[in-house]
Protein backbone atom coordinates (compact mmCIF):
# COMPACT_ATOMS: atom_id res chain seq x y z
CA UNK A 1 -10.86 2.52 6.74
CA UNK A 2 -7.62 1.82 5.06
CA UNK A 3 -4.55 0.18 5.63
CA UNK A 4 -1.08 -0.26 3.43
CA UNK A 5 1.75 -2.71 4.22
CA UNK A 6 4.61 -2.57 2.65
CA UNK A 7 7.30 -4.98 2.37
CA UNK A 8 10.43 -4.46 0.30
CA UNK A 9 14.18 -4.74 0.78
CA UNK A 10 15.88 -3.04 4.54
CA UNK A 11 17.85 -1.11 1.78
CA UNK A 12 14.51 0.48 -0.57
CA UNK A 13 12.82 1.43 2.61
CA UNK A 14 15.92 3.09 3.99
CA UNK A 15 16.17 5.36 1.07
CA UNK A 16 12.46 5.74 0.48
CA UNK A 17 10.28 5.06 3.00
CA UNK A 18 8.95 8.90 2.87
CA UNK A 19 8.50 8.86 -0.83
CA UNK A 20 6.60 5.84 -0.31
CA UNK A 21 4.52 6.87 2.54
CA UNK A 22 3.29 9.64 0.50
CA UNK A 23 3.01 8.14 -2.39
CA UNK A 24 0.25 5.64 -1.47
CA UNK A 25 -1.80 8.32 0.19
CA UNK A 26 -1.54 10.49 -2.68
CA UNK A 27 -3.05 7.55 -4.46
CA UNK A 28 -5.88 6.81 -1.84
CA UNK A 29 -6.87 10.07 -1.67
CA UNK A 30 -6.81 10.69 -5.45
CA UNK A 31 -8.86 7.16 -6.46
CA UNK A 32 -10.75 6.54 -3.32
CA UNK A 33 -11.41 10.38 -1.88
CA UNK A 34 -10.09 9.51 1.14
CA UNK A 35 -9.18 11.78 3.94
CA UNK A 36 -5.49 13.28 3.38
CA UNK A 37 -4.74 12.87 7.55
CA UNK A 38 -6.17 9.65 8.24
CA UNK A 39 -2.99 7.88 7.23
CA UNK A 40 -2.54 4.07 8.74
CA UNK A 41 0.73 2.60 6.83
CA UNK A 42 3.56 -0.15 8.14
CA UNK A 43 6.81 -0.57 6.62
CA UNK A 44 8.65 -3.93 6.69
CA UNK A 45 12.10 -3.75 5.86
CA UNK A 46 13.63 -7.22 4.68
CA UNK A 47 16.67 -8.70 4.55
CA UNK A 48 17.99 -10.43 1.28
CA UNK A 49 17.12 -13.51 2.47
CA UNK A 50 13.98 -12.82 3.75
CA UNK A 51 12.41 -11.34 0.71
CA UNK A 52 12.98 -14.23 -2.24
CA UNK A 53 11.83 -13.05 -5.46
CA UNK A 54 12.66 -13.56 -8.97
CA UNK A 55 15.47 -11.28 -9.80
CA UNK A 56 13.50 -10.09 -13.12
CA UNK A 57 11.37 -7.64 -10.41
CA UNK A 58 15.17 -6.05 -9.35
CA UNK A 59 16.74 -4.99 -6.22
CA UNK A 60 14.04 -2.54 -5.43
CA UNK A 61 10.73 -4.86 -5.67
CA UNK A 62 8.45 -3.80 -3.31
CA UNK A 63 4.88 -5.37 -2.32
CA UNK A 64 2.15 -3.03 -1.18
CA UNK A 65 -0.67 -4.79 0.52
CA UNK A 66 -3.72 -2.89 1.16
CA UNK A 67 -6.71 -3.54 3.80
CA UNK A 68 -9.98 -1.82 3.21
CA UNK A 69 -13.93 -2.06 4.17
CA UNK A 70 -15.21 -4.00 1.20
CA UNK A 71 -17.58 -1.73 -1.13
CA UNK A 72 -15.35 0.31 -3.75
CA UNK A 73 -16.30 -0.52 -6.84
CA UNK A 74 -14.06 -2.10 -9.38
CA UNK A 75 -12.82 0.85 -11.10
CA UNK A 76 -11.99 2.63 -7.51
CA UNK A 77 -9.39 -0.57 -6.95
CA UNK A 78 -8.10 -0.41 -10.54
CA UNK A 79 -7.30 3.45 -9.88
CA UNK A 80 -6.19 2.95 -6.75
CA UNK A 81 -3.94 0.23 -8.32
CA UNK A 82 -2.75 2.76 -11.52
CA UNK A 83 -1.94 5.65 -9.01
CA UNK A 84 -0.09 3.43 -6.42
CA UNK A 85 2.44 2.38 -9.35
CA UNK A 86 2.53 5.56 -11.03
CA UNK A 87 3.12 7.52 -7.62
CA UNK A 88 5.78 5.08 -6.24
CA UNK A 89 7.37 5.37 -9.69
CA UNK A 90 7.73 9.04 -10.03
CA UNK A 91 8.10 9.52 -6.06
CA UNK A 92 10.50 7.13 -5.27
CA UNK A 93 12.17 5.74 -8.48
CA UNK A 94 10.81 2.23 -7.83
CA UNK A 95 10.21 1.25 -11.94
CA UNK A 96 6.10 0.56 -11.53
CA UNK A 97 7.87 -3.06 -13.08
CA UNK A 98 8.86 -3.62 -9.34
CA UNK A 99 5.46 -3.00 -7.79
CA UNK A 100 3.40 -5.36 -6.81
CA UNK A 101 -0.33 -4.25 -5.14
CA UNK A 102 -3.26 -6.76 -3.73
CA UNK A 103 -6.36 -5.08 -2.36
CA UNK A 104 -7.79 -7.23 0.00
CA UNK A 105 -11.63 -6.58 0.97
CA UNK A 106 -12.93 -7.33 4.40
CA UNK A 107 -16.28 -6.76 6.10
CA UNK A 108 -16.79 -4.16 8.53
CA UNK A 109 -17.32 -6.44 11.22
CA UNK A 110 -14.25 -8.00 10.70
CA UNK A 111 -12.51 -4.68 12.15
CA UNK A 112 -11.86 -3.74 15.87
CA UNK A 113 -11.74 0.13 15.81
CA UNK A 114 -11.41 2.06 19.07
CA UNK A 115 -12.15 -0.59 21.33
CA UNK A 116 -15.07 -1.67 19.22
CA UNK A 117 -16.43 -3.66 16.12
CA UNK A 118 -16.55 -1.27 13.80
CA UNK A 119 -19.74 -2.54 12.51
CA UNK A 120 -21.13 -0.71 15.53
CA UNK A 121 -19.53 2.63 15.34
């Protein structure tokens, strides 16, 4: 299971939420092998003051949080990492300078899947 947040400016995810969108699951299926259709993604749009950054990272800066069962090994996360930037980049313009991408690792039994723990799927 995988998840991607993404927070960025109202404006960015106005003009590119669809770029985005399939931008990070090009990436997770091309470093993780993970199934083209199972695609779980939220978009937070931000206003200006909401989303305080340095202005260095630009108008566009964009944070993409991902959620996943812990388990990939180290060089699956740096891919997954690479691609993300590199896709967002030449998808939706966002300089790969502007992207920032945590992978954070949880337990399966710290998911509820279908009415379940997923531990007992």
């Amino acid at each position: 299971m995988v998840q991607a947040t993404v927070h960025t400016s109202t404006a960015t995810l106005q003009a590119h939420r669809a770029a985005l969108s399939d931008a990070i699951q090009d990436a997770l299926v091309a470093a993780l092998d993970y199934p083209r259709e199972k695609r779980f993604q939220r978009f937070l749009g931000l206003a200006p003051e909401d989303f305080i950054h340095p202005p260095e990272l630009g108008e566009q800066y964009t944070v993409v949080e991902i959620s996943m069962f812990i388990g990939r090994t180290e060089e699956q996360k740096r891919a997954l990492i690479r691609e993300i930037q590199q896709r967002v980049e030449a998808g939706a313009g966002i300089p790969a300078a502007s992207v920032e991408i945590t992978v954070f690792e949880t337990p399966r039994s710290s998911w509820g899947i279908r009415g379940m723990n997923d531990a007992e799927l």
